[in-house]
PDB file of N, CA and C in Angstrom:
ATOM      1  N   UNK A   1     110.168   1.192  34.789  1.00  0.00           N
ATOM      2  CA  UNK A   1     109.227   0.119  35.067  1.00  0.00           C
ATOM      3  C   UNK A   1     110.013  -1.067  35.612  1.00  0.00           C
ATOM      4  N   UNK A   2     109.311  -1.324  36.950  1.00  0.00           N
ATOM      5  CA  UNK A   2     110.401  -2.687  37.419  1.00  0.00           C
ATOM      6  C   UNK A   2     109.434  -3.743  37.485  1.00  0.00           C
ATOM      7  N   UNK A   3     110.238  -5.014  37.706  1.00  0.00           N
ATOM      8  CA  UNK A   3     109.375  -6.197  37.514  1.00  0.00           C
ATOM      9  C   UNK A   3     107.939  -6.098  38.523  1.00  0.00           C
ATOM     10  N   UNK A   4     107.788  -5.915  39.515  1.00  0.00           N
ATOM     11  CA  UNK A   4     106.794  -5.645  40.256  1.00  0.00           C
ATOM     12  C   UNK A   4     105.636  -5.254  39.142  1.00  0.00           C
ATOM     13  N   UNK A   5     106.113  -3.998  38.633  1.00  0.00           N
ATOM     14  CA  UNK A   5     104.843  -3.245  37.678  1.00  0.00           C
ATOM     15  C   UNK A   5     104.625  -3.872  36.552  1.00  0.00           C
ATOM     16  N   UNK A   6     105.411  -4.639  35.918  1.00  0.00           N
ATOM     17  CA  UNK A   6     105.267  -5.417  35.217  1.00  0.00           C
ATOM     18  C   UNK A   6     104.275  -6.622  35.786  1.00  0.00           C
ATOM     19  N   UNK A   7     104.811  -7.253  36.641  1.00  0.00           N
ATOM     20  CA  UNK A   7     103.686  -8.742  37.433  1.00  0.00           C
ATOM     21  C   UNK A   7     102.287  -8.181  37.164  1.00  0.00           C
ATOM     22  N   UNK A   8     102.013  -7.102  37.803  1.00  0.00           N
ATOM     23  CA  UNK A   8     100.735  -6.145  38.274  1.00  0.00           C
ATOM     24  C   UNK A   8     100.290  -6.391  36.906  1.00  0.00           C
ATOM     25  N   UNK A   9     100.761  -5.344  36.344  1.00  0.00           N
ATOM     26  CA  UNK A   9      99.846  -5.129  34.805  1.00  0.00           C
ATOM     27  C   UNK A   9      99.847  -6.410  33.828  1.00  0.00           C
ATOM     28  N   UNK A  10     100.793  -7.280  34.273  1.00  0.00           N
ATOM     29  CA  UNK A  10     100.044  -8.438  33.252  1.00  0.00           C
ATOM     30  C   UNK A  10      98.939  -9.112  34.017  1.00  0.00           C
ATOM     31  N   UNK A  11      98.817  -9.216  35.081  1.00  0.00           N
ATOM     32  CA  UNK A  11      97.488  -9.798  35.972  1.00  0.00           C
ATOM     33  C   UNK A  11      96.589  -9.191  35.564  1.00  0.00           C
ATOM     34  N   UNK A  12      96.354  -7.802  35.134  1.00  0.00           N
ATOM     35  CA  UNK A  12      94.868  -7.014  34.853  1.00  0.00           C
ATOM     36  C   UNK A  12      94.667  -7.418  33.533  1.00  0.00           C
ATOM     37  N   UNK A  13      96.066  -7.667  32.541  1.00  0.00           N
ATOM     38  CA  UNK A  13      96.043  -7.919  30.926  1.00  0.00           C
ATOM     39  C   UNK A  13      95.536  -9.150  30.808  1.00  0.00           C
ATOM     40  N   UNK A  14      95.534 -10.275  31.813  1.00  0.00           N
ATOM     41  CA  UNK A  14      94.812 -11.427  31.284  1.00  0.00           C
ATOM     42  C   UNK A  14      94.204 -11.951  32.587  1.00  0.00           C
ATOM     43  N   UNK A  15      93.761 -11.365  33.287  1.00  0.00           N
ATOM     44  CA  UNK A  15      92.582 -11.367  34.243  1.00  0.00           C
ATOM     45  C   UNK A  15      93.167 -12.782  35.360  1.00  0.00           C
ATOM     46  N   UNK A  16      94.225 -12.742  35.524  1.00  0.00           N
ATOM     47  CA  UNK A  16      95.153 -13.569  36.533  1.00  0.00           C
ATOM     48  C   UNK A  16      94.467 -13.054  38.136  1.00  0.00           C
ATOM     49  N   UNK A  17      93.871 -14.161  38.694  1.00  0.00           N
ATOM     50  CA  UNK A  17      93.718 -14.178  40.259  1.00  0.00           C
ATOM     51  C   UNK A  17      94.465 -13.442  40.622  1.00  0.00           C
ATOM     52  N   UNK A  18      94.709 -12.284  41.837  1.00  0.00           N
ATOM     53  CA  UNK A  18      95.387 -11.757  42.751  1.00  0.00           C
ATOM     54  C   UNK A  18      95.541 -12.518  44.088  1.00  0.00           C
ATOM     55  N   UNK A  19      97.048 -12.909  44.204  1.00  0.00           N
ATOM     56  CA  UNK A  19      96.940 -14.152  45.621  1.00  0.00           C
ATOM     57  C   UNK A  19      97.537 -12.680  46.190  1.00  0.00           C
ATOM     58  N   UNK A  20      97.545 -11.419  46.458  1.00  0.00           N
ATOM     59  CA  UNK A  20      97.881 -10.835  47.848  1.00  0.00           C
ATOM     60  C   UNK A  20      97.567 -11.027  49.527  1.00  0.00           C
ATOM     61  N   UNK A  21      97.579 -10.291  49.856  1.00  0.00           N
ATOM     62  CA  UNK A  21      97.100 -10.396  50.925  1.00  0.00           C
ATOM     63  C   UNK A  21      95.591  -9.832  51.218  1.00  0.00           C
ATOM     64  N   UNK A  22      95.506  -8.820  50.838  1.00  0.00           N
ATOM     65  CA  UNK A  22      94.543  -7.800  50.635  1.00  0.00           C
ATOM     66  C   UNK A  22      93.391  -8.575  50.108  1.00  0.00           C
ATOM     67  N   UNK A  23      93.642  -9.132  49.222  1.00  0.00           N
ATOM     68  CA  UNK A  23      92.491 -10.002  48.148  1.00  0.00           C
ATOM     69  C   UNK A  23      92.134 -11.445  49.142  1.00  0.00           C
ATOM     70  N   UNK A  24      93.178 -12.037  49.620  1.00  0.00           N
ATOM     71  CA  UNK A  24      92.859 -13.138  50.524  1.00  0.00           C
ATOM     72  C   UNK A  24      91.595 -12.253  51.478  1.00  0.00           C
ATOM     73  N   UNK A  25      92.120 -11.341  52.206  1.00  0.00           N
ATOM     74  CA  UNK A  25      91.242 -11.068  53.461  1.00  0.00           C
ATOM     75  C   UNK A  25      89.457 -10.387  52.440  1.00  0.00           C
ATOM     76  N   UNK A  26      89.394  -9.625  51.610  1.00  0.00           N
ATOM     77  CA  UNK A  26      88.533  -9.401  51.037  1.00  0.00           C
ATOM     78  C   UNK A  26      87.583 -10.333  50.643  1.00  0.00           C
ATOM     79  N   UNK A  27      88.655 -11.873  49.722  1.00  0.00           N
ATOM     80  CA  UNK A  27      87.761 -12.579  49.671  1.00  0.00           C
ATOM     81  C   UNK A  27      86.966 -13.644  51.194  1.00  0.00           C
ATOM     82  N   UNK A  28      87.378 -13.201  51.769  1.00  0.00           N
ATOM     83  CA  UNK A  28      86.983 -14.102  53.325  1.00  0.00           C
ATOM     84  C   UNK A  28      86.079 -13.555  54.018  1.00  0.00           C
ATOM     85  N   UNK A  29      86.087 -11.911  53.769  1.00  0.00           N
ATOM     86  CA  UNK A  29      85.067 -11.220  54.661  1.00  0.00           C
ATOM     87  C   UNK A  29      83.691 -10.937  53.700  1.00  0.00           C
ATOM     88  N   UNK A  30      83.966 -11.450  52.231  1.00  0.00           N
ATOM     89  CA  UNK A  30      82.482 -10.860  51.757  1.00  0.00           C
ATOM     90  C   UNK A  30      81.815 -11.245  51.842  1.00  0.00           C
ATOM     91  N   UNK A  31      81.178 -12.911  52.543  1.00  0.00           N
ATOM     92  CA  UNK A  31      80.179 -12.989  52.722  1.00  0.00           C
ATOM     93  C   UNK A  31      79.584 -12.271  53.961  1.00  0.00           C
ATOM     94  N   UNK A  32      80.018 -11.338  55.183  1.00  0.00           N
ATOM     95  CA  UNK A  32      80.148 -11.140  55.876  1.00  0.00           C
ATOM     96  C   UNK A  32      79.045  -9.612  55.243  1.00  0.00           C
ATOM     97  N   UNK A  33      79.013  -9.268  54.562  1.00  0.00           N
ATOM     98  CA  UNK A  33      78.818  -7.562  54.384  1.00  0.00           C
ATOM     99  C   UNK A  33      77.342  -7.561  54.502  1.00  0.00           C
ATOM    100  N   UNK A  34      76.643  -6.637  54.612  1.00  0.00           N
ATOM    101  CA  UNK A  34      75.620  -6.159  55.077  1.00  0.00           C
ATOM    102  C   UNK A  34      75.269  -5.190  54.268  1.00  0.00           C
ATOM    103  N   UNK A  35      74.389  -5.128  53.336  1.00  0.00           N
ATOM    104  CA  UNK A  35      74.279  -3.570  52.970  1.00  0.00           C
ATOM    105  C   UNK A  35      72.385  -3.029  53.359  1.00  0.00           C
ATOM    106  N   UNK A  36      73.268  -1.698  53.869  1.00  0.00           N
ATOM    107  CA  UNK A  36      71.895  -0.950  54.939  1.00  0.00           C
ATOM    108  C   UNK A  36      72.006   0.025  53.620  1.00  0.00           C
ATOM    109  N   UNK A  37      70.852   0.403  53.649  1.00  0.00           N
ATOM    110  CA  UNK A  37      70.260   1.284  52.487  1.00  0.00           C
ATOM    111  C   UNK A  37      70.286   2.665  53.437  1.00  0.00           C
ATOM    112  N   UNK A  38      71.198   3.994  52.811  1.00  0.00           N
ATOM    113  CA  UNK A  38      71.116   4.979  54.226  1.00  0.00           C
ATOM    114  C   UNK A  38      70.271   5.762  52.991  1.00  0.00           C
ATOM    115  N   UNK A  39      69.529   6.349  54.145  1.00  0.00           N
ATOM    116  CA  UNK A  39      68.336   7.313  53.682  1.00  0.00           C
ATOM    117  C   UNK A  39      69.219   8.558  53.273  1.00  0.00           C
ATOM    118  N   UNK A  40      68.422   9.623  53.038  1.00  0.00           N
ATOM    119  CA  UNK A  40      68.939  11.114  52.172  1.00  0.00           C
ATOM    120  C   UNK A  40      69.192  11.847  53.215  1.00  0.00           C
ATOM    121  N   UNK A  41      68.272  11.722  54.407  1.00  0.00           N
ATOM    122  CA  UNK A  41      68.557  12.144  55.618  1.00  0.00           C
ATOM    123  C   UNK A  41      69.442  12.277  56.650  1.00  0.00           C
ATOM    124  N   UNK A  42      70.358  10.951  56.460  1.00  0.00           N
ATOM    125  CA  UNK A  42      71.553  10.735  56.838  1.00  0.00           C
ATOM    126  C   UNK A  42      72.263  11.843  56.235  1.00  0.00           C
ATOM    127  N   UNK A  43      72.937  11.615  55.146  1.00  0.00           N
ATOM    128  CA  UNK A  43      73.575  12.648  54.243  1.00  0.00           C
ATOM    129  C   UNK A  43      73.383  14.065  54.599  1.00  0.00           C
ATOM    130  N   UNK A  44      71.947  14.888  54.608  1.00  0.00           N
ATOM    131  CA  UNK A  44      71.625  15.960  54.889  1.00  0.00           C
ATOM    132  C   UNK A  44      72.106  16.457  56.179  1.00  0.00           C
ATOM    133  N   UNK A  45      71.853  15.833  57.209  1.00  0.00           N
ATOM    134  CA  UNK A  45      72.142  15.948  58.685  1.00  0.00           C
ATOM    135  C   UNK A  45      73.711  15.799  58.657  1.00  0.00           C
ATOM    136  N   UNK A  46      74.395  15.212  58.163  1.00  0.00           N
ATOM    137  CA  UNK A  46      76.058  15.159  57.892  1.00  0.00           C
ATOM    138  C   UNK A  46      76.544  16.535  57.183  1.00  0.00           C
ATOM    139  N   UNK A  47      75.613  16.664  56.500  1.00  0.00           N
ATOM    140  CA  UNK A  47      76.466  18.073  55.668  1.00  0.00           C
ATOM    141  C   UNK A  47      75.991  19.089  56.424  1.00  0.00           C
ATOM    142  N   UNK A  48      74.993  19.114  56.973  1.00  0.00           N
ATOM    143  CA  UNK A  48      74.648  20.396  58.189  1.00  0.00           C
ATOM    144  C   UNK A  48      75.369  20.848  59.143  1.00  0.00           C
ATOM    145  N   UNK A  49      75.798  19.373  59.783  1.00  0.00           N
ATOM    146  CA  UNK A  49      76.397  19.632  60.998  1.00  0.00           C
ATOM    147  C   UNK A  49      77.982  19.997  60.592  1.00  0.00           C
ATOM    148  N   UNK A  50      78.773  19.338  59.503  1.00  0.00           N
ATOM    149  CA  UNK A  50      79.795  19.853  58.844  1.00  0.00           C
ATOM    150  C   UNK A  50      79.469  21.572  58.615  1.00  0.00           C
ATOM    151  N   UNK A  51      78.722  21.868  58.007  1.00  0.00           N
ATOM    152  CA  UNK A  51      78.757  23.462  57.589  1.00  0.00           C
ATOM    153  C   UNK A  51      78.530  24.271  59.213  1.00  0.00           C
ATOM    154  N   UNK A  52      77.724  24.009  59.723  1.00  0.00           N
ATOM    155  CA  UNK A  52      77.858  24.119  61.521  1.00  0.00           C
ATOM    156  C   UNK A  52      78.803  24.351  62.317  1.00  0.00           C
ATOM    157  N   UNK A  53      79.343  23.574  62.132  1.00  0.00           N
ATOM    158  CA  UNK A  53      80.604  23.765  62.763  1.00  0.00           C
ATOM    159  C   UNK A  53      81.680  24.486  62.096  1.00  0.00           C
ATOM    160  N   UNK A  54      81.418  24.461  60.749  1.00  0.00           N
ATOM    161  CA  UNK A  54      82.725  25.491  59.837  1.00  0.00           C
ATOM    162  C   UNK A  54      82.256  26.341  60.445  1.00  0.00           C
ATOM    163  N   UNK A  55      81.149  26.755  60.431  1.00  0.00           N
ATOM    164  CA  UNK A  55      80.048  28.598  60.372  1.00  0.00           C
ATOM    165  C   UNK A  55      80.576  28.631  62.049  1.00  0.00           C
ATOM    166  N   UNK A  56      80.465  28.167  63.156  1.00  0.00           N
ATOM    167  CA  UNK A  56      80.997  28.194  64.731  1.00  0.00           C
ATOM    168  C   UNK A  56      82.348  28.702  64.659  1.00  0.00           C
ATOM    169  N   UNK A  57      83.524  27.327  63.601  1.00  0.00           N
ATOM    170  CA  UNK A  57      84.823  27.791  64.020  1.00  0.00           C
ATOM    171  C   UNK A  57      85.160  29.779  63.049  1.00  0.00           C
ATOM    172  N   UNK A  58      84.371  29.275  61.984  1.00  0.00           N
ATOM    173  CA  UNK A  58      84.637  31.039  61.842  1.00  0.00           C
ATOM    174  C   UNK A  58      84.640  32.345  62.223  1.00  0.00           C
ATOM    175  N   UNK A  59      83.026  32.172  62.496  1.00  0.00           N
ATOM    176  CA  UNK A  59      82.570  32.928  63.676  1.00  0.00           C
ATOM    177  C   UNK A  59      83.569  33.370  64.913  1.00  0.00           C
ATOM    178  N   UNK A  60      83.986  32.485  65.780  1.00  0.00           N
ATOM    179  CA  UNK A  60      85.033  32.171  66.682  1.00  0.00           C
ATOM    180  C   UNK A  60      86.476  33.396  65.943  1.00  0.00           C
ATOM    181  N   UNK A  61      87.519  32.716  65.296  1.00  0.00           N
ATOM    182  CA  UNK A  61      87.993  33.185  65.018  1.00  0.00           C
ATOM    183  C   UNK A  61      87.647  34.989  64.391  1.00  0.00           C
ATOM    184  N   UNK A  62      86.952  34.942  63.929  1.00  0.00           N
ATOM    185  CA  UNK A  62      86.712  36.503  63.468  1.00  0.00           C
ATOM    186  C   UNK A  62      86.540  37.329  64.816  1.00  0.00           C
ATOM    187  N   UNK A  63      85.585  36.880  66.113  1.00  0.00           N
ATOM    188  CA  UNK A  63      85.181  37.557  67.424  1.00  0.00           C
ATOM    189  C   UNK A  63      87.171  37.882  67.782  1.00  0.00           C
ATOM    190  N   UNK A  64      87.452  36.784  67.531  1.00  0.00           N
ATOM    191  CA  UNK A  64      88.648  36.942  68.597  1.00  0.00           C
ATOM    192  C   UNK A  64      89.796  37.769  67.455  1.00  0.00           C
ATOM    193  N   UNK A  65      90.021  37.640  66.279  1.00  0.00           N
ATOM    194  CA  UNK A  65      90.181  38.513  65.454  1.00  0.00           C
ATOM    195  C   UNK A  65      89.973  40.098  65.799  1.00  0.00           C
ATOM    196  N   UNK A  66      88.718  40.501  66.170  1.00  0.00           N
ATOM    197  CA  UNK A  66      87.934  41.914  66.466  1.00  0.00           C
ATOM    198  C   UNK A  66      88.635  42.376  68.001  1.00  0.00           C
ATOM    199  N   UNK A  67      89.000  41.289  68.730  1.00  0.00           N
ATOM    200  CA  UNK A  67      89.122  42.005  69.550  1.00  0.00           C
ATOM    201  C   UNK A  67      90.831  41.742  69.903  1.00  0.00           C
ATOM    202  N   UNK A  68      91.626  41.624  69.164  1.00  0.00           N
ATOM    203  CA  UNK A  68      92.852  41.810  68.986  1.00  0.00           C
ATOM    204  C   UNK A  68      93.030  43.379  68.610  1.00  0.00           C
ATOM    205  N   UNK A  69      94.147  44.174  69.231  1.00  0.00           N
ATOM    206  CA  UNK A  69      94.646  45.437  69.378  1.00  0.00           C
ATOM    207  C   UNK A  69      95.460  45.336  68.347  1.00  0.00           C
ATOM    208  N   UNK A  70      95.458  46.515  67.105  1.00  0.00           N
ATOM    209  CA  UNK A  70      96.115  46.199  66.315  1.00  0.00           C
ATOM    210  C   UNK A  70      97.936  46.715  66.249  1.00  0.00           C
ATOM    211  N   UNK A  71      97.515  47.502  67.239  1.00  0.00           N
ATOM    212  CA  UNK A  71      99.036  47.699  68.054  1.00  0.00           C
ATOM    213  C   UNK A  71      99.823  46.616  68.639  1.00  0.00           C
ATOM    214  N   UNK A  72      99.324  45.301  69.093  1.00  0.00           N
ATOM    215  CA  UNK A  72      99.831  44.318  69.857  1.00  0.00           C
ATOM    216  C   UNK A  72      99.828  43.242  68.467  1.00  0.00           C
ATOM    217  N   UNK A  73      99.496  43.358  67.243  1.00  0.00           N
ATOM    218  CA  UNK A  73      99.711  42.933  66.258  1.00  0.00           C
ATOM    219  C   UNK A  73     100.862  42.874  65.386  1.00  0.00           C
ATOM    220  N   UNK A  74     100.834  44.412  65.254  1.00  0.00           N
ATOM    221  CA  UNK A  74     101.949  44.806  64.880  1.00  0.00           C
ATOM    222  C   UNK A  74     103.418  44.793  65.628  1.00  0.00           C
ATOM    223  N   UNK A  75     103.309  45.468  66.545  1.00  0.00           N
ATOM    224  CA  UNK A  75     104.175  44.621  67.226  1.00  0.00           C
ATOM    225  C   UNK A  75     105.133  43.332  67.643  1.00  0.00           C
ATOM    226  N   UNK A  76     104.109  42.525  67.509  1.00  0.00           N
ATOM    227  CA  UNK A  76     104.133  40.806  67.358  1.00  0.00           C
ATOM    228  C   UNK A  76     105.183  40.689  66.425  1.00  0.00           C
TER     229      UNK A  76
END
C-alpha cells in the first residue's frame, strides 16, 4: 500500500471532496445532462441486430468451412 492508496481511501473514510481532474470536469458538465427515457424498443432492436449479425458471421464461416477440401487442409 503506497501513499497514493492511502490519500484515496481516507477521502472515501471521511467523505473528503475529490479535487481531481475527472471530478472537476464532471462537476462542470452536470448541469449539462439530458436524460431521454429510451423505450424497450430500443434495446430489443439492439439485441436483434447483434444476434443478426452473429447468426450472418456464422453462417458465413460454416459455408466457407463446407467448401474447404479436406485434403488442402490437411496439408496446410
Amino acid at each position: 500500500m503506497n501513499l497514493r492508496d492511502f490519500r484515496i481511501g481516507w477521502r472515501l473514510l471521511v467523505n473528503e471532496p475529490d479535487y481531481s481532474l475527472a471530478a472537476a470536469i464532471e462537476r462542470y458538465l452536470a448541469g449539462n445532462v439530458e436524460h431521454v427515457a429510451i423505450g424497450y424498443r430500443a434495446l430489443l432492436f439492439a439485441l436483434f441486430m447483434a444476434f443478426t449479425i452473429a447468426l450472418i458471421a456464422v453462417a458465413r464461416h460454416a459455408w466457407i468451412a463446407m467448401h474447404i477440401h479436406p485434403i488442402h487442409v490437411l496439408i496446410s
